[in-house]
N, C-alpha and C. Protein backbone atom coordinates (compact mmCIF):
# COMPACT_ATOMS: atom_id res chain seq x y z
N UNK A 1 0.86 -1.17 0.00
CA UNK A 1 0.00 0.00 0.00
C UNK A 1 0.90 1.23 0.00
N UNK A 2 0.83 2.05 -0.99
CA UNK A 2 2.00 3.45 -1.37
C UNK A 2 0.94 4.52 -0.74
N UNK A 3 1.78 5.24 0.10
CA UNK A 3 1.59 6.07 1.15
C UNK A 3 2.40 6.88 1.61
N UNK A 4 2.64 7.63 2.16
CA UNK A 4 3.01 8.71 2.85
C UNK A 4 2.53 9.09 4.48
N UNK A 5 3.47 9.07 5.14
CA UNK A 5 3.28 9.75 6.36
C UNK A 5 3.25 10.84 6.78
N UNK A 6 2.45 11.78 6.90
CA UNK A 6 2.77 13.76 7.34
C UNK A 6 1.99 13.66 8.70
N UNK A 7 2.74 14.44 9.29
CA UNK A 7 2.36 15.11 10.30
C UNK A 7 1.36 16.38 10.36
N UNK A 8 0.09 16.67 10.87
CA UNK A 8 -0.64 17.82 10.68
C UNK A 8 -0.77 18.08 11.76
N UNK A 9 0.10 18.76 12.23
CA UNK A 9 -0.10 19.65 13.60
C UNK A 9 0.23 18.46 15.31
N UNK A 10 0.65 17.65 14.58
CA UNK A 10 0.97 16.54 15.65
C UNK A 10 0.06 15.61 15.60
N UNK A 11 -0.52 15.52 14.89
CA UNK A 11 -1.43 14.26 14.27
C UNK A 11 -0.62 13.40 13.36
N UNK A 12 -0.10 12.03 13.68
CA UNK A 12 0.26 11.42 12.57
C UNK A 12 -0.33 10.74 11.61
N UNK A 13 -0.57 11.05 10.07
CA UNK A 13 -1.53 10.68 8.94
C UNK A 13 -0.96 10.21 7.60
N UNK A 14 -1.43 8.92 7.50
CA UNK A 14 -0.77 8.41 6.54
C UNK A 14 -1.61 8.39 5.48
N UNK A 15 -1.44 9.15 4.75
CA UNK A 15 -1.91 9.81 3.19
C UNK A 15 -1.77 8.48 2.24
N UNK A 16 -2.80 8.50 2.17
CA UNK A 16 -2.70 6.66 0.66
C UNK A 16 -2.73 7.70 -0.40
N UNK A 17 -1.38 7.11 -1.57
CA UNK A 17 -1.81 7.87 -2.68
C UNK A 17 -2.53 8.01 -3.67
N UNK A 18 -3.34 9.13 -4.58
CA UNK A 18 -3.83 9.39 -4.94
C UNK A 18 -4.16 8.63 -6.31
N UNK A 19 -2.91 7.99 -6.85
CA UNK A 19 -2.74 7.57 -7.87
C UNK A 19 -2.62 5.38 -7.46
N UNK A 20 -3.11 5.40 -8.37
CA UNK A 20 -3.40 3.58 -8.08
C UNK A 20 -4.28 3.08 -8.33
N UNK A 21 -4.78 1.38 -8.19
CA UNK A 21 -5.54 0.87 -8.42
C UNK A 21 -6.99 0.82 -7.49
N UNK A 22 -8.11 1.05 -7.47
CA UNK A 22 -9.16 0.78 -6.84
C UNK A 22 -8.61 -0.04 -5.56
N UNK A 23 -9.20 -0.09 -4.15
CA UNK A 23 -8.81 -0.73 -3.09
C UNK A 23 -9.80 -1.91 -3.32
N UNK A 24 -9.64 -2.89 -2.87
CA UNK A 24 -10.30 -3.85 -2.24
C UNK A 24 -11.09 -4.09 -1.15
N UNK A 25 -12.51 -3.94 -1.41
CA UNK A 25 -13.24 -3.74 -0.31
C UNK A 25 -13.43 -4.53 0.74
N UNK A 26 -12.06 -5.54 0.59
CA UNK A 26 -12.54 -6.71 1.83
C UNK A 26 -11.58 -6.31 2.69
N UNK A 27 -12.57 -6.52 4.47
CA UNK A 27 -12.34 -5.76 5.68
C UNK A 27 -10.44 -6.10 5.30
N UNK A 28 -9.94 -7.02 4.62
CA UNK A 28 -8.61 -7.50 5.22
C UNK A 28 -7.26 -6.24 4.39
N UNK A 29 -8.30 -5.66 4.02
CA UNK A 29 -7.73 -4.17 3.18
C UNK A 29 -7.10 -3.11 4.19
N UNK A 30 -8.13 -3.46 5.12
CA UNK A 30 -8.24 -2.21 6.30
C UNK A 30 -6.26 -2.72 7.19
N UNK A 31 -6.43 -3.90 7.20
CA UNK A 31 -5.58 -4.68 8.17
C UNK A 31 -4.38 -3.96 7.79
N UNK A 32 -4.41 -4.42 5.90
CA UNK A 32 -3.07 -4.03 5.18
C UNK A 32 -2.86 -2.72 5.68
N UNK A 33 -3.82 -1.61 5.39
CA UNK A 33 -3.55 -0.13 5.91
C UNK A 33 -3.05 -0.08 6.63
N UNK A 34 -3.48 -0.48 7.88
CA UNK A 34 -2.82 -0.27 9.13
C UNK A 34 -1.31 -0.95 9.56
N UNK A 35 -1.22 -2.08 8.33
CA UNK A 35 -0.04 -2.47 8.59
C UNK A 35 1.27 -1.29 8.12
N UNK A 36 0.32 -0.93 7.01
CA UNK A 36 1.31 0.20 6.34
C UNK A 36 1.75 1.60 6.78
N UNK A 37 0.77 1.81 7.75
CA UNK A 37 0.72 2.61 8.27
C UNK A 37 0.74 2.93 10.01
N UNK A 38 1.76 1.83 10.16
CA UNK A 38 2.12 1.94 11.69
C UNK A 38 2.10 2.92 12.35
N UNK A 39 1.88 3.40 13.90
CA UNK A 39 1.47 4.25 14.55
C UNK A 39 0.94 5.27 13.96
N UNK A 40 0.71 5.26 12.98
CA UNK A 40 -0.13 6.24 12.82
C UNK A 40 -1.41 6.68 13.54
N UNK A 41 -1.82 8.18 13.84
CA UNK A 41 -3.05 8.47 14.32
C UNK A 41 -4.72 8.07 13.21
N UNK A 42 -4.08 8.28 12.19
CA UNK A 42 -5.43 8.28 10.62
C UNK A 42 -4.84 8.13 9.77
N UNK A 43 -5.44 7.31 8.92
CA UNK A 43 -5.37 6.70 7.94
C UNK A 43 -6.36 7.42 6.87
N UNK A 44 -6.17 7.98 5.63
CA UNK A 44 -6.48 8.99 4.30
C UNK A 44 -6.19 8.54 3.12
N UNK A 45 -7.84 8.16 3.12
CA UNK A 45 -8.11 7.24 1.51
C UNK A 45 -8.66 8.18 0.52
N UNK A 46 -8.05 8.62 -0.48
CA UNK A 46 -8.44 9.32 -1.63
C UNK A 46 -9.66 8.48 -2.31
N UNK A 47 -11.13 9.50 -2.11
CA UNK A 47 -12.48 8.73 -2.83
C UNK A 47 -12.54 7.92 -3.64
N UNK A 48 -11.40 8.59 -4.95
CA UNK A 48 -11.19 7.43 -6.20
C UNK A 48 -11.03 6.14 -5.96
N UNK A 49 -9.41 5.95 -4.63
CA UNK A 49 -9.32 4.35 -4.87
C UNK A 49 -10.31 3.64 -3.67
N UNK A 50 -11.29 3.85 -3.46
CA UNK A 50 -12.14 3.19 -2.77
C UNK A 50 -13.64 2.94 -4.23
N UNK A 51 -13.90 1.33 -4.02
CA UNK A 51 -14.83 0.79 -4.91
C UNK A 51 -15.83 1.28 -4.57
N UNK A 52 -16.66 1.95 -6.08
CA UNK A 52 -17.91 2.56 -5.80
C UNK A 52 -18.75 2.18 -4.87
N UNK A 53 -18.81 0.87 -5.02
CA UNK A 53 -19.78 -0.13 -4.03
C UNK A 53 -19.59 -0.02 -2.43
N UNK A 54 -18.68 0.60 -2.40
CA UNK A 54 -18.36 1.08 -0.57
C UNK A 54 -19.63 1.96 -0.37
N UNK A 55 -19.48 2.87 -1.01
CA UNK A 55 -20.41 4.13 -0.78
C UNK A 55 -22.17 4.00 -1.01
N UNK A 56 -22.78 2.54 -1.45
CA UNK A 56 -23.74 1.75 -1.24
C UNK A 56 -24.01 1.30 0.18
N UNK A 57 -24.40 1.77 0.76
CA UNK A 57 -24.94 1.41 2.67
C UNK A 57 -25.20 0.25 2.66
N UNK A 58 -26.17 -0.42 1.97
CA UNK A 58 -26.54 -1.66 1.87
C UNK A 58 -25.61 -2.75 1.17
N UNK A 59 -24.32 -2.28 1.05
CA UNK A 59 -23.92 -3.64 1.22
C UNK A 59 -22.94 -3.70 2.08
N UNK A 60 -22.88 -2.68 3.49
CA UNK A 60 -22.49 -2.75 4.74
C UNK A 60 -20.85 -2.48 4.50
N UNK A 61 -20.18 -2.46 3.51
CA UNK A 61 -18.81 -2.66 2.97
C UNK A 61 -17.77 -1.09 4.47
N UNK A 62 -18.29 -0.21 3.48
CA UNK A 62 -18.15 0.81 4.41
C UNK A 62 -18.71 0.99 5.96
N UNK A 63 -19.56 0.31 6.45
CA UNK A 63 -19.31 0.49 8.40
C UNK A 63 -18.19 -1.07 8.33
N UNK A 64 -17.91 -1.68 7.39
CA UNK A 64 -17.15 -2.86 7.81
C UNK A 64 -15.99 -2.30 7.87
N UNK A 65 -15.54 -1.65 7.61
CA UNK A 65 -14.25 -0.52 7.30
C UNK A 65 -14.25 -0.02 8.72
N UNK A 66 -15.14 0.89 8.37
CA UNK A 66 -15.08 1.86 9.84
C UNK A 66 -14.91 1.37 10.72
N UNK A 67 -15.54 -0.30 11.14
CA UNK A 67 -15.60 -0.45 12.67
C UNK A 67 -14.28 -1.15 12.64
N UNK A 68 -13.49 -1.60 11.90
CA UNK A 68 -11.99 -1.85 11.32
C UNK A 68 -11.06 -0.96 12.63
N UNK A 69 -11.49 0.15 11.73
CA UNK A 69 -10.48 1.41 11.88
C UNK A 69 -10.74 1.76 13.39
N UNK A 70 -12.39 2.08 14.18
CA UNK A 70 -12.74 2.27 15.23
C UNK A 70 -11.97 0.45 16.52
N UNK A 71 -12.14 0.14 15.96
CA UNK A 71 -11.32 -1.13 16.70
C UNK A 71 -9.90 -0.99 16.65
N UNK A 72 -9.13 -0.37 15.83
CA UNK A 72 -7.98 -0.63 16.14
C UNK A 72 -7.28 0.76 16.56
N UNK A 73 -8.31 1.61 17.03
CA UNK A 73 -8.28 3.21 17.41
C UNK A 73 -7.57 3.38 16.42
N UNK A 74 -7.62 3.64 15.08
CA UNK A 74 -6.78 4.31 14.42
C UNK A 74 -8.37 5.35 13.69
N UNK A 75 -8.22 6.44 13.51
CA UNK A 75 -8.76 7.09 12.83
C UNK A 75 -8.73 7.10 10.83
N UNK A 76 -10.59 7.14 10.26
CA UNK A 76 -9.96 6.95 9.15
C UNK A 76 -11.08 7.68 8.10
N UNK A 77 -10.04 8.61 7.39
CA UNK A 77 -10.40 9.65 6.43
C UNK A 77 -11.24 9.42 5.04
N UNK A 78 -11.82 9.79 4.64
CA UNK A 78 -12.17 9.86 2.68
C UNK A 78 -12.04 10.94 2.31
N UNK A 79 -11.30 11.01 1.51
CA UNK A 79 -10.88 12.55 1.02
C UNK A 79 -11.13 12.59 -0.88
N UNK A 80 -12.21 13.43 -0.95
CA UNK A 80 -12.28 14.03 -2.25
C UNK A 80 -14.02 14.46 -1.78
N UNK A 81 -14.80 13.78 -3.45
CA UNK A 81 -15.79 14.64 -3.98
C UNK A 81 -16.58 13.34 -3.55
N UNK A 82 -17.25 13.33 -3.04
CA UNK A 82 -18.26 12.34 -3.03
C UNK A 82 -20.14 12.78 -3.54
N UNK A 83 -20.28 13.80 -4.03
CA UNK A 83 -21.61 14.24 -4.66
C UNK A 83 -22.21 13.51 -5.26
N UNK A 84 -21.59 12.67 -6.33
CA UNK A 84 -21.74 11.17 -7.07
C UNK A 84 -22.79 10.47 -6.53
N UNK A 85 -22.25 9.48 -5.19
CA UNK A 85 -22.84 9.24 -4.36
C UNK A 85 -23.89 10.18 -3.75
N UNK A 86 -23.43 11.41 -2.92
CA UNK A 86 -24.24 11.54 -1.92
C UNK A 86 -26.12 11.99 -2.50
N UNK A 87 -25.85 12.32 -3.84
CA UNK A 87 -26.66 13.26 -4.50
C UNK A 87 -27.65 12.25 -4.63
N UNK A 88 -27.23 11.08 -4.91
CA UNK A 88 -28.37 9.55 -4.71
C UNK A 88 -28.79 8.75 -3.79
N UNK A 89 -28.49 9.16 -2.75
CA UNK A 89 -28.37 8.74 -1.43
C UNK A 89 -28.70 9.44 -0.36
N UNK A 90 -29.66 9.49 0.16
CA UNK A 90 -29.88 10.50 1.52
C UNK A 90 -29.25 9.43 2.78
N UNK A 91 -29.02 8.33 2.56
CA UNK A 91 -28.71 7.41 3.84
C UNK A 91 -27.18 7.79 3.49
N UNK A 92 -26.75 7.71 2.52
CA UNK A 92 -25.00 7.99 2.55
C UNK A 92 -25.11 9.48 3.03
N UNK A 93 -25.91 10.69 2.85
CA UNK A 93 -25.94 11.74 3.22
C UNK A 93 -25.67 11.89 4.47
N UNK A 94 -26.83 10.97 5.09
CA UNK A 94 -26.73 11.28 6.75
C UNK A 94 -25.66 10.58 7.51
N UNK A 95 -25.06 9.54 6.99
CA UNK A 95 -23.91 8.77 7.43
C UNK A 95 -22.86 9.81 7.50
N UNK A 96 -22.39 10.15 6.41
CA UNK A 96 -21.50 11.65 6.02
C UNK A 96 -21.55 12.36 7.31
N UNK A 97 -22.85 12.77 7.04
CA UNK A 97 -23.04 14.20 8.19
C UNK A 97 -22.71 13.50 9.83
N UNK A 98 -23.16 12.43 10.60
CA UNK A 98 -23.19 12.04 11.61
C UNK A 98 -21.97 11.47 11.53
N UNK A 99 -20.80 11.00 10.78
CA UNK A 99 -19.31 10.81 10.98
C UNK A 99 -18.52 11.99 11.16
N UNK A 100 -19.30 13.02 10.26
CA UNK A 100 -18.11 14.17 10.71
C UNK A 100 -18.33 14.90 11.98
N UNK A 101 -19.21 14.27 12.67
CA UNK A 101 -19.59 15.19 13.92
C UNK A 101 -18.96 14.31 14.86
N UNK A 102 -18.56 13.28 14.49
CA UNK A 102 -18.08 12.47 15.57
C UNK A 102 -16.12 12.02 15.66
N UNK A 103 -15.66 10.65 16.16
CA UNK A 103 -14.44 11.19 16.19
C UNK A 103 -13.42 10.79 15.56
N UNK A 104 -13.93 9.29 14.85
CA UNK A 104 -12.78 8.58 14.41
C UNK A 104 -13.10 8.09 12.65
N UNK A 105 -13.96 9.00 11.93
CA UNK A 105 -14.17 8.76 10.76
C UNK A 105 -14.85 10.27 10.33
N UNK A 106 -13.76 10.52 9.12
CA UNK A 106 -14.23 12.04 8.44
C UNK A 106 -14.44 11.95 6.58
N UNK A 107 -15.26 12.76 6.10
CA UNK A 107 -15.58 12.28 4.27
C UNK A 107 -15.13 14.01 4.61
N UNK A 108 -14.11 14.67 3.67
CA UNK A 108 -13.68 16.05 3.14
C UNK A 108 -13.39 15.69 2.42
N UNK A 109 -13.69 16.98 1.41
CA UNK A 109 -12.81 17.37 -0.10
C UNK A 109 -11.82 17.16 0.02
N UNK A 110 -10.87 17.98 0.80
CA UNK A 110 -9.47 17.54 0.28
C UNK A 110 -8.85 17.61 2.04
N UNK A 111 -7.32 17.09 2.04
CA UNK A 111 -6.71 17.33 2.61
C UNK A 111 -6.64 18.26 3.44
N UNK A 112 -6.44 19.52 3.18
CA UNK A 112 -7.14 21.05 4.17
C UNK A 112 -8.11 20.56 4.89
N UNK A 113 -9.25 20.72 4.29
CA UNK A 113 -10.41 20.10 5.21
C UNK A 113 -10.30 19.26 6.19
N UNK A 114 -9.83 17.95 5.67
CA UNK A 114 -9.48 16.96 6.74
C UNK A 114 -8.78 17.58 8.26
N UNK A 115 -7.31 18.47 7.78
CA UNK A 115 -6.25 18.74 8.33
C UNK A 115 -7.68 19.84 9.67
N UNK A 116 -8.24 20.88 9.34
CA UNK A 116 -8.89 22.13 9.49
C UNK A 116 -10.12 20.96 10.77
N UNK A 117 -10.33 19.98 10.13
CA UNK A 117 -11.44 19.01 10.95
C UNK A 117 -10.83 18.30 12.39
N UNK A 118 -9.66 18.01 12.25
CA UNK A 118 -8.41 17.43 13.15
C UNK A 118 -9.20 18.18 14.79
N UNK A 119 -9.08 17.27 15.74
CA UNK A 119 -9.00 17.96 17.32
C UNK A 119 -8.53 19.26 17.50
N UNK A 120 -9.33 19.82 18.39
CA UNK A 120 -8.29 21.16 18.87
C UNK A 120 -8.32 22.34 17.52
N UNK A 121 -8.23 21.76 16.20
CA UNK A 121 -8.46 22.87 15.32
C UNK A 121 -9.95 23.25 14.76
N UNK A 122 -10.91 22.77 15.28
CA UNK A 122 -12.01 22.93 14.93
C UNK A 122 -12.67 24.52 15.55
């Protein structure tokens, strides 16, 4: 898994890159991340390489992720445009909205956002 580690303000975040093949939506994806991304605080999946079919509620793909990430306290990002989705979806809508209010899963445009959403900088 090609990645990057940055620091945002003392948050450690390992940036998956932007460029690559679609992820694999099976939970054992999440594992790899985290393998790749040792101590890290969050983990930052660019919208593209996540399979459309995540962003489908009903086929549970995405809370299988999340509760991944919420189990292994690591925090974990989607970063881009998700309108695609959300614009067909009022259940992906409200998922969206009730993750970003909470603590260990965020959907932003970009990076800034994410960084601007972080503890303490809100």
């Amino acid at each position: 898994m090609n990645g990057t580690l940055t620091d945002l303000d003392g948050t450690t975040v390992y940036v998956v890159d932007t460029e690559g093949p679609v992820l694999d939506p099976d939970p054992q994806t999440v594992l790899d991340l985290l393998g790749a991304a040792q101590h890290a605080d969050w983990i930052a999946v660019p919208a593209a390489r996540l399979d459309p079919a995540m962003f489908d509620l009903a086929t549970r793909m995405l809370g299988e992720w999340a509760q991944k990430f919420v189990n292994y306290r690591t925090g974990f990002a989607v970063i881009g445009d998700l309108s695609a989705h959300t614009d067909t979806s009022s259940a992906l809508t409200a998922f969206v909205y009730e993750s970003n209010r909470g603590r260990h899963l965020r959907f932003t445009p970009d990076l800034d956002a994410f960084a601007a959403s972080l503890p303490g900088r809100r």
